[in-house]
PDB file of N, CA and C in Angstrom:
ATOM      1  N   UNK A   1      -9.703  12.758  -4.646  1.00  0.00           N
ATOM      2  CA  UNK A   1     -10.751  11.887  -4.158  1.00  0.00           C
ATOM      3  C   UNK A   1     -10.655  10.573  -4.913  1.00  0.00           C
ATOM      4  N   UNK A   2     -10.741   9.415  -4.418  1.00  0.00           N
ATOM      5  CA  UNK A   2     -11.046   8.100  -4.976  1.00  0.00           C
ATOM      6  C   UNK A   2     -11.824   8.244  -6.197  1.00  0.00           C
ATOM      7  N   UNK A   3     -11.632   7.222  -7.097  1.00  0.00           N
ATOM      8  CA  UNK A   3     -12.666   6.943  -7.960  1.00  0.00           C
ATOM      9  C   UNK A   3     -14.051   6.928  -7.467  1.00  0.00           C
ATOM     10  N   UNK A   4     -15.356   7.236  -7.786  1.00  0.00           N
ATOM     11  CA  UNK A   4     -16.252   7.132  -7.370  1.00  0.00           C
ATOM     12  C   UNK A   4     -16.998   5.570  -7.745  1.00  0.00           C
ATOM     13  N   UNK A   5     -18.105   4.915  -7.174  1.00  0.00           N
ATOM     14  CA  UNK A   5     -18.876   3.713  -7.537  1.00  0.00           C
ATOM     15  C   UNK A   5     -19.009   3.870  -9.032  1.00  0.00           C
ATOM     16  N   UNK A   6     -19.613   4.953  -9.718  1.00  0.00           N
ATOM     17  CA  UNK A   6     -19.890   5.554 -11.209  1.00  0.00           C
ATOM     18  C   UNK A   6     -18.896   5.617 -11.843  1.00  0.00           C
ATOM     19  N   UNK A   7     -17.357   5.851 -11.485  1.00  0.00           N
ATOM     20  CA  UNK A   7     -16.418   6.122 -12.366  1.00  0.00           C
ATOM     21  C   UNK A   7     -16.147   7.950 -12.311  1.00  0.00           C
ATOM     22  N   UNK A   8     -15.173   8.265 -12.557  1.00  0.00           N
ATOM     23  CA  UNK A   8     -14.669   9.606 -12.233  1.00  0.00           C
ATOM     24  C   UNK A   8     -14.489   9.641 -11.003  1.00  0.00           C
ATOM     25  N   UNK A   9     -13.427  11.011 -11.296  1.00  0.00           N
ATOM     26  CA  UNK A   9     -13.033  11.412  -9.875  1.00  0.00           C
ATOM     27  C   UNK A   9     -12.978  13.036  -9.619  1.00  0.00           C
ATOM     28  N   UNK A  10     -12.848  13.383  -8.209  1.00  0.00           N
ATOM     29  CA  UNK A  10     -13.598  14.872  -8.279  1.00  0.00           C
ATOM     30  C   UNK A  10     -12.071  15.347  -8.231  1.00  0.00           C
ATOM     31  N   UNK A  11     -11.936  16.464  -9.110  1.00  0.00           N
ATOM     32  CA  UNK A  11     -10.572  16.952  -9.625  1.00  0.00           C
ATOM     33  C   UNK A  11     -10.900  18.614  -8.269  1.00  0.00           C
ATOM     34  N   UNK A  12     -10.120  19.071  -7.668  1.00  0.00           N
ATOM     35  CA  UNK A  12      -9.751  19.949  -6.889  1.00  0.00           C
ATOM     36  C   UNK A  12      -8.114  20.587  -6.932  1.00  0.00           C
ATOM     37  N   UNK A  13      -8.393  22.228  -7.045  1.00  0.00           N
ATOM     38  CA  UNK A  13      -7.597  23.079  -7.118  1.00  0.00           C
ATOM     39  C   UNK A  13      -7.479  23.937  -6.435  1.00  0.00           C
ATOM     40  N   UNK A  14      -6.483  23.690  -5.095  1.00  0.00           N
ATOM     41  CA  UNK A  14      -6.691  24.519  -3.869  1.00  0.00           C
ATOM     42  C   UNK A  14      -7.966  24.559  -3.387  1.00  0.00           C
ATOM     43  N   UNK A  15      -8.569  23.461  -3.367  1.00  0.00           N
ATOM     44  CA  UNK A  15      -9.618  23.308  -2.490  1.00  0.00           C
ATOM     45  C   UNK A  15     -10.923  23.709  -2.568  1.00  0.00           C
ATOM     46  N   UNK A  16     -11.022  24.329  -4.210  1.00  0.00           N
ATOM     47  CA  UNK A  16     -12.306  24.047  -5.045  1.00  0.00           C
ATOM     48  C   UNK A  16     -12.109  23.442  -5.993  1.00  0.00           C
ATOM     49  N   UNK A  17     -13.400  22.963  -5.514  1.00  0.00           N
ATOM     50  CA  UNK A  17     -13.797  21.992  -6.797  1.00  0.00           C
ATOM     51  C   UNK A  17     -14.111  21.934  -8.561  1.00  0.00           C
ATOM     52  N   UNK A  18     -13.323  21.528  -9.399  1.00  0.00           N
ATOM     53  CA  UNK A  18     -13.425  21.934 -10.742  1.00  0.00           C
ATOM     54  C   UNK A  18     -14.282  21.142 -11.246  1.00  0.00           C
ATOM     55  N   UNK A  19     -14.456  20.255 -11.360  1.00  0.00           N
ATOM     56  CA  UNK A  19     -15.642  18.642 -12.024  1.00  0.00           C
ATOM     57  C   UNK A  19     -15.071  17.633 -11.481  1.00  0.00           C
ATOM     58  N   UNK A  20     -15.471  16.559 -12.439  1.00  0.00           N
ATOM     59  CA  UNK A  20     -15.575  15.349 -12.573  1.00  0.00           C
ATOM     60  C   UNK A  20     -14.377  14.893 -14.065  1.00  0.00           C
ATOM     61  N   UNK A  21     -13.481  14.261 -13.336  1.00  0.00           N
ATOM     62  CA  UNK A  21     -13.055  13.359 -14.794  1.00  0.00           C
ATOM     63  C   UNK A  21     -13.097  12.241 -14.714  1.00  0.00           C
ATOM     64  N   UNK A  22     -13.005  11.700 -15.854  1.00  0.00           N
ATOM     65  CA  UNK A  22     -13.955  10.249 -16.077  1.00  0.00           C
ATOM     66  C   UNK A  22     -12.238   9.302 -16.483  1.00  0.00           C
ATOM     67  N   UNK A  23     -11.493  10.432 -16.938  1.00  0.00           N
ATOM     68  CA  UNK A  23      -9.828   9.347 -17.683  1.00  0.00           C
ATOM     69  C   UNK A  23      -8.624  11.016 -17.540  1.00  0.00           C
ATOM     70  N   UNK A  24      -7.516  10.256 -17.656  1.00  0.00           N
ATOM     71  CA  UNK A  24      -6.559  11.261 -17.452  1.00  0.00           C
ATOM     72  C   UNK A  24      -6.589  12.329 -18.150  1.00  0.00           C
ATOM     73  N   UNK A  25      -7.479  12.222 -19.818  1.00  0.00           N
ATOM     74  CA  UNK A  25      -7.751  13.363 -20.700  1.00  0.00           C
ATOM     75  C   UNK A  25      -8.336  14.200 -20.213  1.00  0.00           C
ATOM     76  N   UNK A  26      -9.561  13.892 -19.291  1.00  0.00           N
ATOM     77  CA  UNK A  26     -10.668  14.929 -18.829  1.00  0.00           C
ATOM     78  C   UNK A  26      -9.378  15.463 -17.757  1.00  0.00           C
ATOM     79  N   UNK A  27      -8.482  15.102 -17.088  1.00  0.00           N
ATOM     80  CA  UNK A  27      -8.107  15.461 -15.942  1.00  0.00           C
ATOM     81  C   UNK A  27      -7.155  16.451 -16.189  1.00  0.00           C
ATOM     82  N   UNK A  28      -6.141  16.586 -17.027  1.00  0.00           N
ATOM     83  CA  UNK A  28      -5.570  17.363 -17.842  1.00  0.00           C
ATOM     84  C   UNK A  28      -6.139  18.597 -18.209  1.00  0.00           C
ATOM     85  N   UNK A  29      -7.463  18.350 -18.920  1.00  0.00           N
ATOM     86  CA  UNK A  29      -8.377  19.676 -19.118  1.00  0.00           C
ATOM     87  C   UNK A  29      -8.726  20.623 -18.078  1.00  0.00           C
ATOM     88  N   UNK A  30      -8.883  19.941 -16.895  1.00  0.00           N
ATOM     89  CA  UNK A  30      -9.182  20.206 -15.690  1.00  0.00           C
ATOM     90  C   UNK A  30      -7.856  21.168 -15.375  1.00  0.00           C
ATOM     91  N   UNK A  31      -6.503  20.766 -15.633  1.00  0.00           N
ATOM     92  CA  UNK A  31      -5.262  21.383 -14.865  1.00  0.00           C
ATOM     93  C   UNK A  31      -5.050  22.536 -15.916  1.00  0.00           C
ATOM     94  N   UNK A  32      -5.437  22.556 -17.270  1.00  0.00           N
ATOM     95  CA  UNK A  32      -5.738  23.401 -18.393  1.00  0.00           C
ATOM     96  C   UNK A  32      -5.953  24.769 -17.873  1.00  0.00           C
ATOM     97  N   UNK A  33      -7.656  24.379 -17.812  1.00  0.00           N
ATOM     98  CA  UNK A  33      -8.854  25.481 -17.303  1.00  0.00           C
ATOM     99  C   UNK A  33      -7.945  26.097 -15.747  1.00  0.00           C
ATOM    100  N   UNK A  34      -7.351  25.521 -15.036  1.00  0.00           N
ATOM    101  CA  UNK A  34      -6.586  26.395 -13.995  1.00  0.00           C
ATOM    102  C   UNK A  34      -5.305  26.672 -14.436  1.00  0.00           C
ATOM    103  N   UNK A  35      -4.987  26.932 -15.439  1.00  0.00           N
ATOM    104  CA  UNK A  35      -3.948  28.263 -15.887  1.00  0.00           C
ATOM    105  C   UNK A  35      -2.668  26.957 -16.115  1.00  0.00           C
ATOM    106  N   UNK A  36      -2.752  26.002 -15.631  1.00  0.00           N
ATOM    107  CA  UNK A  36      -1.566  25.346 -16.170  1.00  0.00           C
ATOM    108  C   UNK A  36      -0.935  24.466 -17.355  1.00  0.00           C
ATOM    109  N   UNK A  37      -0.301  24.526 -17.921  1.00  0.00           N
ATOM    110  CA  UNK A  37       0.081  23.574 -18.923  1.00  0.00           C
ATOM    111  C   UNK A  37       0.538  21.963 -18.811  1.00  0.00           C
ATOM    112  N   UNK A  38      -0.601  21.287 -19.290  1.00  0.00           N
ATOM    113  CA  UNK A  38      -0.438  20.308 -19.241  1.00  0.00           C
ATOM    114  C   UNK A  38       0.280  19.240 -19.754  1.00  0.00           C
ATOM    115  N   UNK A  39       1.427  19.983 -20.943  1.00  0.00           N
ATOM    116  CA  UNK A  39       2.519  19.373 -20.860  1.00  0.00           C
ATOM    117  C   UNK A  39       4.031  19.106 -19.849  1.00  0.00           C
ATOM    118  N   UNK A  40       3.668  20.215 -18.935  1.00  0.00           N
ATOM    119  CA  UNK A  40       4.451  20.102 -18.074  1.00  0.00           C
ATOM    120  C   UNK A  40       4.237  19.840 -16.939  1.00  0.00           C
ATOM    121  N   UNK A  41       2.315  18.976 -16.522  1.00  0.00           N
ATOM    122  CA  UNK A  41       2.735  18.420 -15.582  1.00  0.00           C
ATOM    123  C   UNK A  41       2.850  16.778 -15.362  1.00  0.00           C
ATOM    124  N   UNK A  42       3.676  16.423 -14.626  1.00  0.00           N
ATOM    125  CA  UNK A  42       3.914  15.363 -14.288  1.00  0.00           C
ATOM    126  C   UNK A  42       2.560  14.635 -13.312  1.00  0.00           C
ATOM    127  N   UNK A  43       1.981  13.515 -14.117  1.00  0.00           N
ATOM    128  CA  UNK A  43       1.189  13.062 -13.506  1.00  0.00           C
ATOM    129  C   UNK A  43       1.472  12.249 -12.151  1.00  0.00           C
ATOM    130  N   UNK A  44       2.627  11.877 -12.127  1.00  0.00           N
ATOM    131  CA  UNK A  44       3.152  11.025 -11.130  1.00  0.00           C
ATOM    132  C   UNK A  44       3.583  11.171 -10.004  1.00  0.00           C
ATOM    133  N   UNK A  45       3.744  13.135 -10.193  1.00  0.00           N
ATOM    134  CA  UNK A  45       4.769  13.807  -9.000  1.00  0.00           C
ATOM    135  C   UNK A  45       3.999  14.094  -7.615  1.00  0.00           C
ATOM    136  N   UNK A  46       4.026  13.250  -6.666  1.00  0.00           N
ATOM    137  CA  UNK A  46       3.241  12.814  -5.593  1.00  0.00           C
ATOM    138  C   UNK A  46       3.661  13.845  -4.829  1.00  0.00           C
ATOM    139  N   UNK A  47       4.639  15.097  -5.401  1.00  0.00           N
ATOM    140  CA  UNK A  47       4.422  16.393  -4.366  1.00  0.00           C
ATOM    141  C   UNK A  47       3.528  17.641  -4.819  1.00  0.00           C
ATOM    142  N   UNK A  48       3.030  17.089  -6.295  1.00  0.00           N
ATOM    143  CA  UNK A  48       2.523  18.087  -7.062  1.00  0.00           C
ATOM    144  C   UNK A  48       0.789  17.738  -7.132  1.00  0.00           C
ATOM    145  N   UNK A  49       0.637  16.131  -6.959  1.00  0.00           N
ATOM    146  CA  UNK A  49      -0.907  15.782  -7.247  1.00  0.00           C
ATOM    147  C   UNK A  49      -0.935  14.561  -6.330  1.00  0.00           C
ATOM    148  N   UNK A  50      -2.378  14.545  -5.377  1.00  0.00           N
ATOM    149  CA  UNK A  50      -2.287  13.730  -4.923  1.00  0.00           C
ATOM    150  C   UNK A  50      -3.670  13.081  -5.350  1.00  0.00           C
ATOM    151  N   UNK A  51      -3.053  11.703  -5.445  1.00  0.00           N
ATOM    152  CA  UNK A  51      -4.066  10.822  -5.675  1.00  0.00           C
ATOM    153  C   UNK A  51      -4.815  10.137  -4.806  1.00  0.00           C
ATOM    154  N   UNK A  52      -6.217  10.094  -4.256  1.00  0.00           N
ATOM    155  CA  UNK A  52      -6.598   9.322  -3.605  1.00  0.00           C
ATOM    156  C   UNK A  52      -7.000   8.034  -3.865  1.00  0.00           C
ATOM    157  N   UNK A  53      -7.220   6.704  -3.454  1.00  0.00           N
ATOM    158  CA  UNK A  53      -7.430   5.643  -4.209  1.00  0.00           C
ATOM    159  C   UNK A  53      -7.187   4.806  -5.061  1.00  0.00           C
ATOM    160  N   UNK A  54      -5.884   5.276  -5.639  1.00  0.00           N
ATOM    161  CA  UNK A  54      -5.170   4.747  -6.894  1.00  0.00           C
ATOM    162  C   UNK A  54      -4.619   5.671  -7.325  1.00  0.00           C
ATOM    163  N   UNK A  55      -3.301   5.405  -8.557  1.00  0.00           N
ATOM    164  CA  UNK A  55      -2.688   6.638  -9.052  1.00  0.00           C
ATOM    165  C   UNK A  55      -3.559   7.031 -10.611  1.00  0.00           C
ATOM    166  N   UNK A  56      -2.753   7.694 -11.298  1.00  0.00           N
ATOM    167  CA  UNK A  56      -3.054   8.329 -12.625  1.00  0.00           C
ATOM    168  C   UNK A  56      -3.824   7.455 -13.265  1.00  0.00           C
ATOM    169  N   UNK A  57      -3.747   6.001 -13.322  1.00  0.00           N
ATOM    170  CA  UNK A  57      -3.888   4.622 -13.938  1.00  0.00           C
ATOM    171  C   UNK A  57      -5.335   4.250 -13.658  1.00  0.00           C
ATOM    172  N   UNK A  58      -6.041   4.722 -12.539  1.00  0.00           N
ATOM    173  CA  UNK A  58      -7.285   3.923 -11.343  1.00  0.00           C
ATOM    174  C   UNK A  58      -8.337   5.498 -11.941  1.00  0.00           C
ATOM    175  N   UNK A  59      -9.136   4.584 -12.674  1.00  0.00           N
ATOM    176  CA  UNK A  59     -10.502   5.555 -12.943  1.00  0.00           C
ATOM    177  C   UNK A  59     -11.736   4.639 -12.522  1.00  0.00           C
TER     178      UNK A  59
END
């Protein structure tokens, strides 16, 4: 989802909803809490995460 007017964006994992992150740290935590390691994912990989509204960079 886009950044919101407030800032953050709504982070989704298969199509529920996990929160709100406010910067790529919160968003990470987010890919955490669903079993994945967040050193291995690639924020950029536009087959793995899609960004609405801007990429990794647009909070």
């Amino acid at each position: 989802m886009p950044p919101s007017l407030g800032g953050g964006r709504r982070v989704r994992v298969d199509g529920e909803i996990l929160g709100v992150a406010y910067n790529l740290r919160d968003f990470l935590e987010f890919v955490r809490r669903a079993g994945l390691d967040p050193d291995m994912v690639n924020v950029v990989d536009e087959d793995f995460i899609e960004w609405r509204g801007g990429g990794p960079d647009v909070w």
